[in-house]
C-alpha atoms as a PDB file:
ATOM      1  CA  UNK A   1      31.470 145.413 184.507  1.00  0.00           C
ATOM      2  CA  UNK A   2      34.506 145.946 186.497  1.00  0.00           C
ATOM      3  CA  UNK A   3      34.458 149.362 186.666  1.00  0.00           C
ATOM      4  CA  UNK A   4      30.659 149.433 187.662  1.00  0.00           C
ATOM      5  CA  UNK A   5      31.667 146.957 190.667  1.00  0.00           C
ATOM      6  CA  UNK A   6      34.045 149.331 191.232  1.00  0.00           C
ATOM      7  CA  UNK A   7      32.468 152.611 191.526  1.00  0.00           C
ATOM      8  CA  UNK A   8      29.498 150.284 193.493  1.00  0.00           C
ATOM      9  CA  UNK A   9      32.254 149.134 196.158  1.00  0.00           C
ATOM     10  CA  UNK A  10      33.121 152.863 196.653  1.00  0.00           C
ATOM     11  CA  UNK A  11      29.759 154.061 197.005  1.00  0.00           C
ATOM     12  CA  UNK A  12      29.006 151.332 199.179  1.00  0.00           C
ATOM     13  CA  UNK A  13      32.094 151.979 201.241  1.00  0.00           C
ATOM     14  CA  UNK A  14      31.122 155.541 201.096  1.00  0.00           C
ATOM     15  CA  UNK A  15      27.495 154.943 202.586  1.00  0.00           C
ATOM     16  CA  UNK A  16      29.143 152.479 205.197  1.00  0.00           C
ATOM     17  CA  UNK A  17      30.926 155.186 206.432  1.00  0.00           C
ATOM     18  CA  UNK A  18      28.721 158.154 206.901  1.00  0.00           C
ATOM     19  CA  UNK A  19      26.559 155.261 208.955  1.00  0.00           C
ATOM     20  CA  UNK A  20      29.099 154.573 211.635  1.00  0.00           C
ATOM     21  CA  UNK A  21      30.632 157.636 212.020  1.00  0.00           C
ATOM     22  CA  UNK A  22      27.904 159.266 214.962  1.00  0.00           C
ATOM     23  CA  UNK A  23      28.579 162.677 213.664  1.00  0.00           C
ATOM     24  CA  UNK A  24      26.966 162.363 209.858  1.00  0.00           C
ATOM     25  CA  UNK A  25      24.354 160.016 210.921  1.00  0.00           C
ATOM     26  CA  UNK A  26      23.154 162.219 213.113  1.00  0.00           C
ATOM     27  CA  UNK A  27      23.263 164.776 210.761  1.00  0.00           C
ATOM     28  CA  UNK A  28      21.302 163.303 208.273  1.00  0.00           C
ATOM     29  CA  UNK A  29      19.022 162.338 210.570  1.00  0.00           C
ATOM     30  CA  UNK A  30      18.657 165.829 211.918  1.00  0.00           C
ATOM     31  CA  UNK A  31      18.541 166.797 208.059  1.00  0.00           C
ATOM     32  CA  UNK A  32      15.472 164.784 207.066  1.00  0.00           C
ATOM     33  CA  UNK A  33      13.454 164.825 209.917  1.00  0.00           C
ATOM     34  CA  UNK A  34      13.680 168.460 209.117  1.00  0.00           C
ATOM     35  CA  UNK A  35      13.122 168.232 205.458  1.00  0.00           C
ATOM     36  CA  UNK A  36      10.253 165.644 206.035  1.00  0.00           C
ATOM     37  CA  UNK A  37       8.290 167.381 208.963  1.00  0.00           C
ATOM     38  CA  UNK A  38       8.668 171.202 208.186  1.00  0.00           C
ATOM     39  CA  UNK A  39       8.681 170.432 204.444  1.00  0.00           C
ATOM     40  CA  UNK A  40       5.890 168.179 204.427  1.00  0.00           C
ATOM     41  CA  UNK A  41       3.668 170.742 207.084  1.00  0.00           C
ATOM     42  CA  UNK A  42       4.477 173.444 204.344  1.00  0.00           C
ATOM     43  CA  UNK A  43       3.428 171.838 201.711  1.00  0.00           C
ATOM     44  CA  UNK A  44      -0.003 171.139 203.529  1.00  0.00           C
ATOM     45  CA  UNK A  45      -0.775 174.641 204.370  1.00  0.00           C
ATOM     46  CA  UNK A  46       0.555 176.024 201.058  1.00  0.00           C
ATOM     47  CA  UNK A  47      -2.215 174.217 199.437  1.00  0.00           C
ATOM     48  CA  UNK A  48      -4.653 175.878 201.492  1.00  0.00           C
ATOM     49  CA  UNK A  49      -3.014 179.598 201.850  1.00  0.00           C
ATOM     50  CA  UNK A  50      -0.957 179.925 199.450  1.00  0.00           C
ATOM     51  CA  UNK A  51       3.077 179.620 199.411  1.00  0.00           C
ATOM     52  CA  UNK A  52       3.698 182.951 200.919  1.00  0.00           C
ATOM     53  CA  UNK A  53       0.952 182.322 203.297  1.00  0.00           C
ATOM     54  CA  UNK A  54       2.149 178.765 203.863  1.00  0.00           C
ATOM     55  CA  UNK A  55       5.764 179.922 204.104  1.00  0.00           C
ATOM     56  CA  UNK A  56       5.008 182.456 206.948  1.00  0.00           C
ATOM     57  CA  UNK A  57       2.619 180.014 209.078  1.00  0.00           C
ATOM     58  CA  UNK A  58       5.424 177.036 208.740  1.00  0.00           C
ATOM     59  CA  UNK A  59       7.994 179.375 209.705  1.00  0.00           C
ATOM     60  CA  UNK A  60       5.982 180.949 212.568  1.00  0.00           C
ATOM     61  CA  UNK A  61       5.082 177.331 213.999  1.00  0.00           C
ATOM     62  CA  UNK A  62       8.971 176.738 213.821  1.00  0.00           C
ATOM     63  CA  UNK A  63       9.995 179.041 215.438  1.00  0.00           C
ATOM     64  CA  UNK A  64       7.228 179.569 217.873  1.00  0.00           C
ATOM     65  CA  UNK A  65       8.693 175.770 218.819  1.00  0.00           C
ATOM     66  CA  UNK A  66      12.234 176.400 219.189  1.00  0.00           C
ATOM     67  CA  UNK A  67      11.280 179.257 221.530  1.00  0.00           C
ATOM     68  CA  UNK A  68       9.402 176.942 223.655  1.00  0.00           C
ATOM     69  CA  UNK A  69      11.879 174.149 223.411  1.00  0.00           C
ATOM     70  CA  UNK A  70      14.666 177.053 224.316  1.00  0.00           C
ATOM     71  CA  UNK A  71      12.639 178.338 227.413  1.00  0.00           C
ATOM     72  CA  UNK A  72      13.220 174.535 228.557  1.00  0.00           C
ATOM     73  CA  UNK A  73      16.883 174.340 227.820  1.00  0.00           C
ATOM     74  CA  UNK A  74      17.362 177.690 229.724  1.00  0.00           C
ATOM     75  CA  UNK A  75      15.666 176.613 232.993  1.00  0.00           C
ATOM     76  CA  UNK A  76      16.956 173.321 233.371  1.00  0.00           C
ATOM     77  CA  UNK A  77      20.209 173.990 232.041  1.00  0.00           C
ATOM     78  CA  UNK A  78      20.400 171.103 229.370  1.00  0.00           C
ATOM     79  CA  UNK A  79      20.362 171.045 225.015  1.00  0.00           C
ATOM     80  CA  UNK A  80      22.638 173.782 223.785  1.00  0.00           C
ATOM     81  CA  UNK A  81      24.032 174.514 226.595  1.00  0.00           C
ATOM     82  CA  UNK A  82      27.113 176.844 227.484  1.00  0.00           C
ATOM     83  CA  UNK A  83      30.396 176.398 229.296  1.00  0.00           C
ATOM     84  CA  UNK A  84      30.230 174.551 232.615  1.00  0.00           C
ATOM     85  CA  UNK A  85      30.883 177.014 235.749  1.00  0.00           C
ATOM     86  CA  UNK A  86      34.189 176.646 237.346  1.00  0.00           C
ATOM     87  CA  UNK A  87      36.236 176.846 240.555  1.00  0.00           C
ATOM     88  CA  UNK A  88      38.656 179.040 240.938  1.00  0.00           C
ATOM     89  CA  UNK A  89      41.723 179.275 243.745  1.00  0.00           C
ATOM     90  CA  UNK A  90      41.189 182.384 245.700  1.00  0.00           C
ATOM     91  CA  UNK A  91      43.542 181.195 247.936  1.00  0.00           C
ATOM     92  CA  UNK A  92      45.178 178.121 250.512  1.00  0.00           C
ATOM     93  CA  UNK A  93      45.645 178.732 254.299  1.00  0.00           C
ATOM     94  CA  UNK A  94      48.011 176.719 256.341  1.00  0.00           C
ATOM     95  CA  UNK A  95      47.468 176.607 260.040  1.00  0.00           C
ATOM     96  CA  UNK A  96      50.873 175.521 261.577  1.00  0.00           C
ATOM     97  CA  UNK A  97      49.640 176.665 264.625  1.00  0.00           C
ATOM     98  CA  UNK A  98      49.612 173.993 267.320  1.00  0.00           C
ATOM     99  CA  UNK A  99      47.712 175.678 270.224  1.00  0.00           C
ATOM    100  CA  UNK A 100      44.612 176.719 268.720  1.00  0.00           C
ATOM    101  CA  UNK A 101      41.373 174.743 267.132  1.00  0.00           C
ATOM    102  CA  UNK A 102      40.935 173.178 263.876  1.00  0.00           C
ATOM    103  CA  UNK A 103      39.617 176.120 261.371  1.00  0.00           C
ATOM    104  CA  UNK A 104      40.357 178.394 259.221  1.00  0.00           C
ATOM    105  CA  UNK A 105      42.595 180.896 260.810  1.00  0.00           C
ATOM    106  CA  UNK A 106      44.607 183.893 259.231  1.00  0.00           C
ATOM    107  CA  UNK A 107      42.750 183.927 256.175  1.00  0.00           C
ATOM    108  CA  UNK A 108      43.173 186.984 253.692  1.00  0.00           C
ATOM    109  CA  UNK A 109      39.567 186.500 253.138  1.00  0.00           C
ATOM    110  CA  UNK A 110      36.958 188.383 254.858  1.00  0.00           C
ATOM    111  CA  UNK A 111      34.141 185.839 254.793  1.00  0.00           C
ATOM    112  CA  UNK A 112      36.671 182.976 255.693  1.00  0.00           C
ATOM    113  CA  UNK A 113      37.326 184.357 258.783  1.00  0.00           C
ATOM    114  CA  UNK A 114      34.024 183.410 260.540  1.00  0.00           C
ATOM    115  CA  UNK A 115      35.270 179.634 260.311  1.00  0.00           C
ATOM    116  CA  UNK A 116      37.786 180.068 262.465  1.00  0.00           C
ATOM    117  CA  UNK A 117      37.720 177.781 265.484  1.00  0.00           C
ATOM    118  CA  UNK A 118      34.927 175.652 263.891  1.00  0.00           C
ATOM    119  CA  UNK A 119      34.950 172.073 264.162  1.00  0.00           C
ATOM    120  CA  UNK A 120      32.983 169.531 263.826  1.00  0.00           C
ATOM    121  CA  UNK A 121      32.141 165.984 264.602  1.00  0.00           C
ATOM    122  CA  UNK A 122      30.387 163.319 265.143  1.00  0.00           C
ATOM    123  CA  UNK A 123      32.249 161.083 268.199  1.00  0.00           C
ATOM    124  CA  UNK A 124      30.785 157.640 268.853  1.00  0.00           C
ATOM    125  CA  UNK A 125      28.842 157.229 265.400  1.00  0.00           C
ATOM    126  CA  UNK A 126      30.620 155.052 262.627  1.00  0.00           C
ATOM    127  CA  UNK A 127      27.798 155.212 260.027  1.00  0.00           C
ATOM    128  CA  UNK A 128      29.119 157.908 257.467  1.00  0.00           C
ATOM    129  CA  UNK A 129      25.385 158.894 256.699  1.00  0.00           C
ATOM    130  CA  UNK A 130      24.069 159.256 259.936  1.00  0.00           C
ATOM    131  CA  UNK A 131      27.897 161.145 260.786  1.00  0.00           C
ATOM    132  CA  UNK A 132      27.397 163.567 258.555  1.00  0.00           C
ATOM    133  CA  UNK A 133      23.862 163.660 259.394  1.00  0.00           C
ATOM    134  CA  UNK A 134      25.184 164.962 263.287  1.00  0.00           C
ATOM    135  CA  UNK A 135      27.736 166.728 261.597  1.00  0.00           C
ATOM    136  CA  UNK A 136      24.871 169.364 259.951  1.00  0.00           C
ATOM    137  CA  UNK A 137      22.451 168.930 262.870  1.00  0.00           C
ATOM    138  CA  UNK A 138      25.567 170.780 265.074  1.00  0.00           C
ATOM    139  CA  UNK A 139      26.508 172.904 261.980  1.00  0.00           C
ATOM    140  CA  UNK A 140      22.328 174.639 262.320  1.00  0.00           C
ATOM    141  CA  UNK A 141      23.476 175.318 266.402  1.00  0.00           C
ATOM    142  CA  UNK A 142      26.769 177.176 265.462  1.00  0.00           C
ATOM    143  CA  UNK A 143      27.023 180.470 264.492  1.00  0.00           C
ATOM    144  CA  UNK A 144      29.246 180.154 261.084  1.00  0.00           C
ATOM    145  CA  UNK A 145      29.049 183.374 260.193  1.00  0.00           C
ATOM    146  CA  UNK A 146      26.946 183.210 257.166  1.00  0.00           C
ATOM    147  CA  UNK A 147      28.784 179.868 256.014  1.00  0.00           C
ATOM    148  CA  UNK A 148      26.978 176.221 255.422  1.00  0.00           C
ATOM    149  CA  UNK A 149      27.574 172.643 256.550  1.00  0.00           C
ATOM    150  CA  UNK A 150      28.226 170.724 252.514  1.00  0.00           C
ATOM    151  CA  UNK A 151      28.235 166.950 254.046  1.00  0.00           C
ATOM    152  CA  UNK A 152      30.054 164.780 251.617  1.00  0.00           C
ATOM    153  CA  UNK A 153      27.314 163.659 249.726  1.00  0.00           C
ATOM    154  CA  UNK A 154      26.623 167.228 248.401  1.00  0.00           C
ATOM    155  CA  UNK A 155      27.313 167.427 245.038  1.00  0.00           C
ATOM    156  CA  UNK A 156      28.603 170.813 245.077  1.00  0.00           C
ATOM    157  CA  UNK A 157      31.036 169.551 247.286  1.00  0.00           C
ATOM    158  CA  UNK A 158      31.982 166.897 245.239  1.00  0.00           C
ATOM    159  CA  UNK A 159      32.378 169.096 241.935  1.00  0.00           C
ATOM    160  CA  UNK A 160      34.401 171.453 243.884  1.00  0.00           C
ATOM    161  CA  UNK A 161      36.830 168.709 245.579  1.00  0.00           C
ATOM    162  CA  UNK A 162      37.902 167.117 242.533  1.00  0.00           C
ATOM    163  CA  UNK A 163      39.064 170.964 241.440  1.00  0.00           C
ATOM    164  CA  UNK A 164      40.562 171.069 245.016  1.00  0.00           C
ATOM    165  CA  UNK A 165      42.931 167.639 244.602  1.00  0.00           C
ATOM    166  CA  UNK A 166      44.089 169.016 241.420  1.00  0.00           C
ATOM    167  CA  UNK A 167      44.945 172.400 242.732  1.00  0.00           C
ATOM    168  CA  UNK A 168      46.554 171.050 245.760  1.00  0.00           C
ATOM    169  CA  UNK A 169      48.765 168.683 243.945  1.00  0.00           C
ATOM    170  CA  UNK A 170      49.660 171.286 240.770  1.00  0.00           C
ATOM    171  CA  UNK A 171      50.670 174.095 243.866  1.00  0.00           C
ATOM    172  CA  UNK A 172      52.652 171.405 245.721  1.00  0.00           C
ATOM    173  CA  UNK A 173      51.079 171.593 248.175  1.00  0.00           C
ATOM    174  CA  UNK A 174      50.692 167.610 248.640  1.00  0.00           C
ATOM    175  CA  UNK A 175      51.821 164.764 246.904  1.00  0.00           C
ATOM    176  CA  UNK A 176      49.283 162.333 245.185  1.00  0.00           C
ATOM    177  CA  UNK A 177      48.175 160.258 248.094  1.00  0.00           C
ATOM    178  CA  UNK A 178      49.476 162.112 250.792  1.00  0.00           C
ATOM    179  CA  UNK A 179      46.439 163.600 252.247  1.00  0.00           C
ATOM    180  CA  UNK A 180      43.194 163.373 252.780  1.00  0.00           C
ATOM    181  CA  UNK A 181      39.664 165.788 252.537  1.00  0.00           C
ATOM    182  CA  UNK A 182      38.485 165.700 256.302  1.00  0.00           C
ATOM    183  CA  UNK A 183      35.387 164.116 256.957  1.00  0.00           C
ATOM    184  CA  UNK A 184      33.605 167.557 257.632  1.00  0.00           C
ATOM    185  CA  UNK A 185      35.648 169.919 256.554  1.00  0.00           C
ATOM    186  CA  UNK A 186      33.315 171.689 253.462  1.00  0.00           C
ATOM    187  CA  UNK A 187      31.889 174.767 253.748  1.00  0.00           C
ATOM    188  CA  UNK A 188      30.173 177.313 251.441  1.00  0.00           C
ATOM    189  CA  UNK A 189      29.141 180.591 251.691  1.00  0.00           C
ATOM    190  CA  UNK A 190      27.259 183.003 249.058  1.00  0.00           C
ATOM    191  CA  UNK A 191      26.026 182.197 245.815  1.00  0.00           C
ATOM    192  CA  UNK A 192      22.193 181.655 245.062  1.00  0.00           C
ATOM    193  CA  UNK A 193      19.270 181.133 247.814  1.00  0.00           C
ATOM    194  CA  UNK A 194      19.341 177.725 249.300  1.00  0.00           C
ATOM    195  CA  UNK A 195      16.088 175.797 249.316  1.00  0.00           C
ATOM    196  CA  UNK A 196      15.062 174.150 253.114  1.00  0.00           C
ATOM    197  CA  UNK A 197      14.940 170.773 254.274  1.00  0.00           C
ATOM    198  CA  UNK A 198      11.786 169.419 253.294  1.00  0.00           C
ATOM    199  CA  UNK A 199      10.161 171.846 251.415  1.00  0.00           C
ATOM    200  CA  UNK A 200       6.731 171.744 250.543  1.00  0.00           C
ATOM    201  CA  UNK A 201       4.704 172.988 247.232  1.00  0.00           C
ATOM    202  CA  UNK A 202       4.153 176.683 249.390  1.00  0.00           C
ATOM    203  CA  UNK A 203       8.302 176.721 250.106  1.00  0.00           C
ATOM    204  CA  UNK A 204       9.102 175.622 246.420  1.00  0.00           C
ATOM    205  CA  UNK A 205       7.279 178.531 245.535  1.00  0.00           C
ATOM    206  CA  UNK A 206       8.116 181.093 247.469  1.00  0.00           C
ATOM    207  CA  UNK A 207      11.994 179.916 246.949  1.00  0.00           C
ATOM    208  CA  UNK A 208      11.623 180.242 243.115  1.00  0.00           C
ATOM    209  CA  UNK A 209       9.790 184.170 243.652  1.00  0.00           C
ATOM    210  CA  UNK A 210      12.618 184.892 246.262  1.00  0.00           C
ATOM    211  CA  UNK A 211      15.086 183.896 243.938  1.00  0.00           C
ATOM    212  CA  UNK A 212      13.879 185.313 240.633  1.00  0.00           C
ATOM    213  CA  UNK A 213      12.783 188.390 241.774  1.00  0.00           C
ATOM    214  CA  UNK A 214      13.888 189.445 245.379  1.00  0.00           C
ATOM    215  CA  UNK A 215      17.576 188.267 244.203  1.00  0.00           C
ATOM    216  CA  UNK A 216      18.154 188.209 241.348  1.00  0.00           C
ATOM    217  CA  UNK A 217      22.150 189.173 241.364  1.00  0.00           C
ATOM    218  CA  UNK A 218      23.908 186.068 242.861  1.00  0.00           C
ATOM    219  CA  UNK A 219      26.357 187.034 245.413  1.00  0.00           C
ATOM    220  CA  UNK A 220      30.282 186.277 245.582  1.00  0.00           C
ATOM    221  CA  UNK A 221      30.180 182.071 245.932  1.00  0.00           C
ATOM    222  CA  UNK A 222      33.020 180.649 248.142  1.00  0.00           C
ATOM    223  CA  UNK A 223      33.830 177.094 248.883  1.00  0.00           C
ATOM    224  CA  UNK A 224      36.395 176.136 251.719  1.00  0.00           C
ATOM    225  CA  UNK A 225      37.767 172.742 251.696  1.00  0.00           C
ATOM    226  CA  UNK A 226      39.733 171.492 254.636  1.00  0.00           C
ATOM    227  CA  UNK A 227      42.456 168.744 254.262  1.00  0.00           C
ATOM    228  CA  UNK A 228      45.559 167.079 256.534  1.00  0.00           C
ATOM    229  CA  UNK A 229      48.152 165.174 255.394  1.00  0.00           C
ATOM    230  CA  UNK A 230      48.112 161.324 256.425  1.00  0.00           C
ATOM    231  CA  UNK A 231      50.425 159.258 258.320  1.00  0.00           C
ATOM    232  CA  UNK A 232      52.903 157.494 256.621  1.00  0.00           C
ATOM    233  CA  UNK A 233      52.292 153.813 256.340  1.00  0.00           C
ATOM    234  CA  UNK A 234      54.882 151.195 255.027  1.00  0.00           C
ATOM    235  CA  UNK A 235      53.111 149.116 252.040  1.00  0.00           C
ATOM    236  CA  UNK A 236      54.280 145.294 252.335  1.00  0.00           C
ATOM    237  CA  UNK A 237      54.747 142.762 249.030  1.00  0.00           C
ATOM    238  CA  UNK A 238      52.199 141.038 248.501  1.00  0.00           C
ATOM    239  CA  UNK A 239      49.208 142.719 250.716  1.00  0.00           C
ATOM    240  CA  UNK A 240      47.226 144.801 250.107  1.00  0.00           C
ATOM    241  CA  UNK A 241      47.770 148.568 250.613  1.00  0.00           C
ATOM    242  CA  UNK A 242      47.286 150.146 253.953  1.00  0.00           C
ATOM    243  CA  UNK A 243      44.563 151.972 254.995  1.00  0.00           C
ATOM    244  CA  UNK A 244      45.201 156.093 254.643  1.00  0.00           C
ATOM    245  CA  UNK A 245      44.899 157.717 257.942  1.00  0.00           C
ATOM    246  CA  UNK A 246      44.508 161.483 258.795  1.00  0.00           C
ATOM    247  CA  UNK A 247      47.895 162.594 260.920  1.00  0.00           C
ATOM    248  CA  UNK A 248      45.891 164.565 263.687  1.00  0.00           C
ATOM    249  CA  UNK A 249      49.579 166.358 264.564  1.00  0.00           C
ATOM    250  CA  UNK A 250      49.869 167.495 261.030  1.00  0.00           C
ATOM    251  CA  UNK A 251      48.627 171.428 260.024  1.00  0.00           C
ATOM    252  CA  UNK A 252      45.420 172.042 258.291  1.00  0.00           C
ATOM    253  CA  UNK A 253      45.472 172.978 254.830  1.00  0.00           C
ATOM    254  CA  UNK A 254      42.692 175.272 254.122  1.00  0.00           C
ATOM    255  CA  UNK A 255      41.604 175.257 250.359  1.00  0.00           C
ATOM    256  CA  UNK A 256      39.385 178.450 249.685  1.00  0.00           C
ATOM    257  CA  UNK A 257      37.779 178.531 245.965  1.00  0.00           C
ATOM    258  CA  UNK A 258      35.469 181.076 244.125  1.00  0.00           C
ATOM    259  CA  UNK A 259      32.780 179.621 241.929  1.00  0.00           C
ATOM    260  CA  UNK A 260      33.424 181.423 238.455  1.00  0.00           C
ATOM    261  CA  UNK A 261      30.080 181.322 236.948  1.00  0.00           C
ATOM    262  CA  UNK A 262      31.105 182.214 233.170  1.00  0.00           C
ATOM    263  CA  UNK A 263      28.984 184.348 230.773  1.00  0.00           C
ATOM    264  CA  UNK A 264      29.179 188.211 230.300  1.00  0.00           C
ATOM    265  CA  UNK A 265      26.308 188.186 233.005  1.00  0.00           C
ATOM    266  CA  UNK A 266      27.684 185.993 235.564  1.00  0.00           C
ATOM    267  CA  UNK A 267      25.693 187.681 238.682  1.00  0.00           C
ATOM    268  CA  UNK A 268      22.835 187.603 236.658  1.00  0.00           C
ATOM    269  CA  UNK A 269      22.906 184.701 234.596  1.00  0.00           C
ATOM    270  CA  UNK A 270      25.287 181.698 234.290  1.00  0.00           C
ATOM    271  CA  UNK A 271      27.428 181.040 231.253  1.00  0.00           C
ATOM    272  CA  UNK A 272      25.922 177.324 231.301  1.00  0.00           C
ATOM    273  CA  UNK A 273      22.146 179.184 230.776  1.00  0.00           C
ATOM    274  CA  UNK A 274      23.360 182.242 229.132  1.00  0.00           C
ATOM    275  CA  UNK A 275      23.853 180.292 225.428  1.00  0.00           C
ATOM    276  CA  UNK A 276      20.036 178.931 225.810  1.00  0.00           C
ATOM    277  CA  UNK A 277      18.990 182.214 226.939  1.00  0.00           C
ATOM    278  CA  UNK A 278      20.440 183.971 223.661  1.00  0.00           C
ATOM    279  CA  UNK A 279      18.740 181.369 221.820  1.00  0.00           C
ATOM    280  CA  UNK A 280      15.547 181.668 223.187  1.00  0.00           C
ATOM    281  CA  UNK A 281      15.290 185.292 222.592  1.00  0.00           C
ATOM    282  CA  UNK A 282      16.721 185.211 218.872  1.00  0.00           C
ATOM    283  CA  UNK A 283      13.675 182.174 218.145  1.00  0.00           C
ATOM    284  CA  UNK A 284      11.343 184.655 220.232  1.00  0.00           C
ATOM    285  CA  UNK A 285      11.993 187.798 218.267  1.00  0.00           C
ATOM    286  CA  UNK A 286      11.845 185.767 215.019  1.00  0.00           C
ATOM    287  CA  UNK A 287       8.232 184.181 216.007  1.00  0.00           C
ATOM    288  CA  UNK A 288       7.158 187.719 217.105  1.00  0.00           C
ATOM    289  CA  UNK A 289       7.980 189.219 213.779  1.00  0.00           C
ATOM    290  CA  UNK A 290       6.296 186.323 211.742  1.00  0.00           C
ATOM    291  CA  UNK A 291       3.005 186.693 213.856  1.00  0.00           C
ATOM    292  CA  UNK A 292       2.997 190.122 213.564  1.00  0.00           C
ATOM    293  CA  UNK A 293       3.145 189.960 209.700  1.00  0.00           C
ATOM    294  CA  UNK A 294       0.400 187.407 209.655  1.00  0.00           C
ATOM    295  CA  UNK A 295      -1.669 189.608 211.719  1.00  0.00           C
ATOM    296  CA  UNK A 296      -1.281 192.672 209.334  1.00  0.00           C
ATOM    297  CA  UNK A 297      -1.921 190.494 206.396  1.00  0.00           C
ATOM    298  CA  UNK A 298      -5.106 189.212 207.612  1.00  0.00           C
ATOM    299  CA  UNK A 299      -6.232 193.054 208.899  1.00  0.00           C
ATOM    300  CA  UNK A 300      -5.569 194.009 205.082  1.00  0.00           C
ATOM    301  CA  UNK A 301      -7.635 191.396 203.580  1.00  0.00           C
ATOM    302  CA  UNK A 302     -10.432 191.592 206.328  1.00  0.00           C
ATOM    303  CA  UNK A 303     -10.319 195.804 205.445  1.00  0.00           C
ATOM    304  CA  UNK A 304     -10.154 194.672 201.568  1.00  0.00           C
ATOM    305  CA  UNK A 305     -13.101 192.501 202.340  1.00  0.00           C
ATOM    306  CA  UNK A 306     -14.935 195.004 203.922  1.00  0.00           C
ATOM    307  CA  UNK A 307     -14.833 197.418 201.470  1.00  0.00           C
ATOM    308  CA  UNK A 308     -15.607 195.406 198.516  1.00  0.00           C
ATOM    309  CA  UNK A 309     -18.984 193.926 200.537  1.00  0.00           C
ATOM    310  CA  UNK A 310     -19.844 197.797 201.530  1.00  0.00           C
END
């Protein structure tokens, strides 16, 4: 009896196991529900058609599913996805200049050049929202030379800072908390079609044709974030730390990034869609080839039929 409460411990340890650890639950999970639901739907139709018959239809329903369920993935980006696109360092501009305006000045970069002298800002309005709201209203007057306004709530701008402080700080450029992003200093140029302000059904349309089909290569994407250093303040014992504060004396540090979409297709398709993509076609040429058997096969017998009736 010992040894059976022994080998019963260890099996029970054994099942324990492969239920907490996430990975072979879900496997098993994924396992039956694929045992149990294609199994059972070809042993339905096998009854009916026949196992080869059966076999085919089974298969062809899923597939035909996966390549629905992989035109989904592609378009929003989500399931088996690929890698994540990334920001690169193109390159960072210092303006040590003191008679001139805030911008990006002396840039290396063709494009980056049309920033130079721009600034914005939003005097008299301490609201951040409704700043930055100002802040884009006087961006849409400006000529930027094919760049856009990215307040601080767009999440492109957000994504691309937090590759900014870590690029800044591994160059040595800054310290860690020795600067600061200015309050409207984002910009972006290139990269896909930008959808309006309050779009409608008609705009949402024509945005997706434009995009698709009118262009469909997605042009070099640059990001530009601006940044000063702050002004040194002494932190006491026992209160709480001061306040960081933008030096307006200090030079602007221009940060100028290229979005590296990833893939072997990256003007065409991102590497983040480009793994769905694959997937959808392999299902789609799979289902194809199934229907196109079942098709023949029922020709055959229909022509069979025919010719034993005539």
């Amino acid at each position: 009896m010992s040894g059976f409460s022994g080998i019963a411990a260890t099996q029970l340890a054994l099942i324990d196991g492969i239920g907490f650890d996430p990975f072979f639950r879900g496997l098993l999970s994924v396992l039956v529900g694929l045992v149990v639901l294609v199994g059972g739907t070809y042993l339905i139709i096998a009854t009916n058609t026949g196992t080869r018959a059966g076999f085919m239809i089974a298969m062809a329903g899923l597939f035909g599913w996966m390549f629905l369920m992989g035109i989904i993935w592609t378009i929003y980006g989500i399931g088996w996805r690929g890698g994540t696109p990334t920001w690169e360092l193109v390159e960072i501009n210092v303006d040590d200049a003191d008679d001139v305006d805030d911008g990006l000045l002396y840039s290396t970069i063709e494009e980056a050049a049309d920033l130079s002298g721009v600034a914005l800002e939003a005097p008299g309005v301490d609201d951040p929202d409704q700043a930055q709201e100002v802040a884009l209203e006087q961006s849409r007057q400006l000529d930027l030379g094919g760049w856009r306004y990215l307040p601080t709530s767009d999440s492109v701008r957000g994504e691309a800072q937090a590759t900014a402080d870590q690029i800044l700080i591994e160059e040595g450029v800054y310290g860690a908390g020795e600067y600061l992003p200015l309050q409207f200093g984002g910009f972006t140029t290139g990269g896909k079609p930008v959808l309006k302000d309050n779009a409608n059904i008609l705009d949402r349309v024509w945005h997706f044709f434009d995009e698709t089909f009118l262009h469909p290569m997605h042009s070099r994407e640059l990001i530009a974030i601006q940044t000063k250093a702050v002004l040194p303040k002494p932190a006491f014992p026992g209160q709480a730390p001061p306040v960081a504060e933008v030096d307006p004396d200090a030079p602007l540090v221009t940060i100028v990034m290229e979005r590296d979409r990833g893939g072997p297709l990256p003007s065409v398709i991102s590497g983040l869609r480009f793994t769905p993509a694959m997937f959808t076609i392999f299902n789609g040429l799979i289902f194809l080839a199934l229907v196109w058997s079942l098709h023949n096969r029922d020709r055959r017998e229909a022509e069979i039929r025919a010719a034993v009736q005539g």
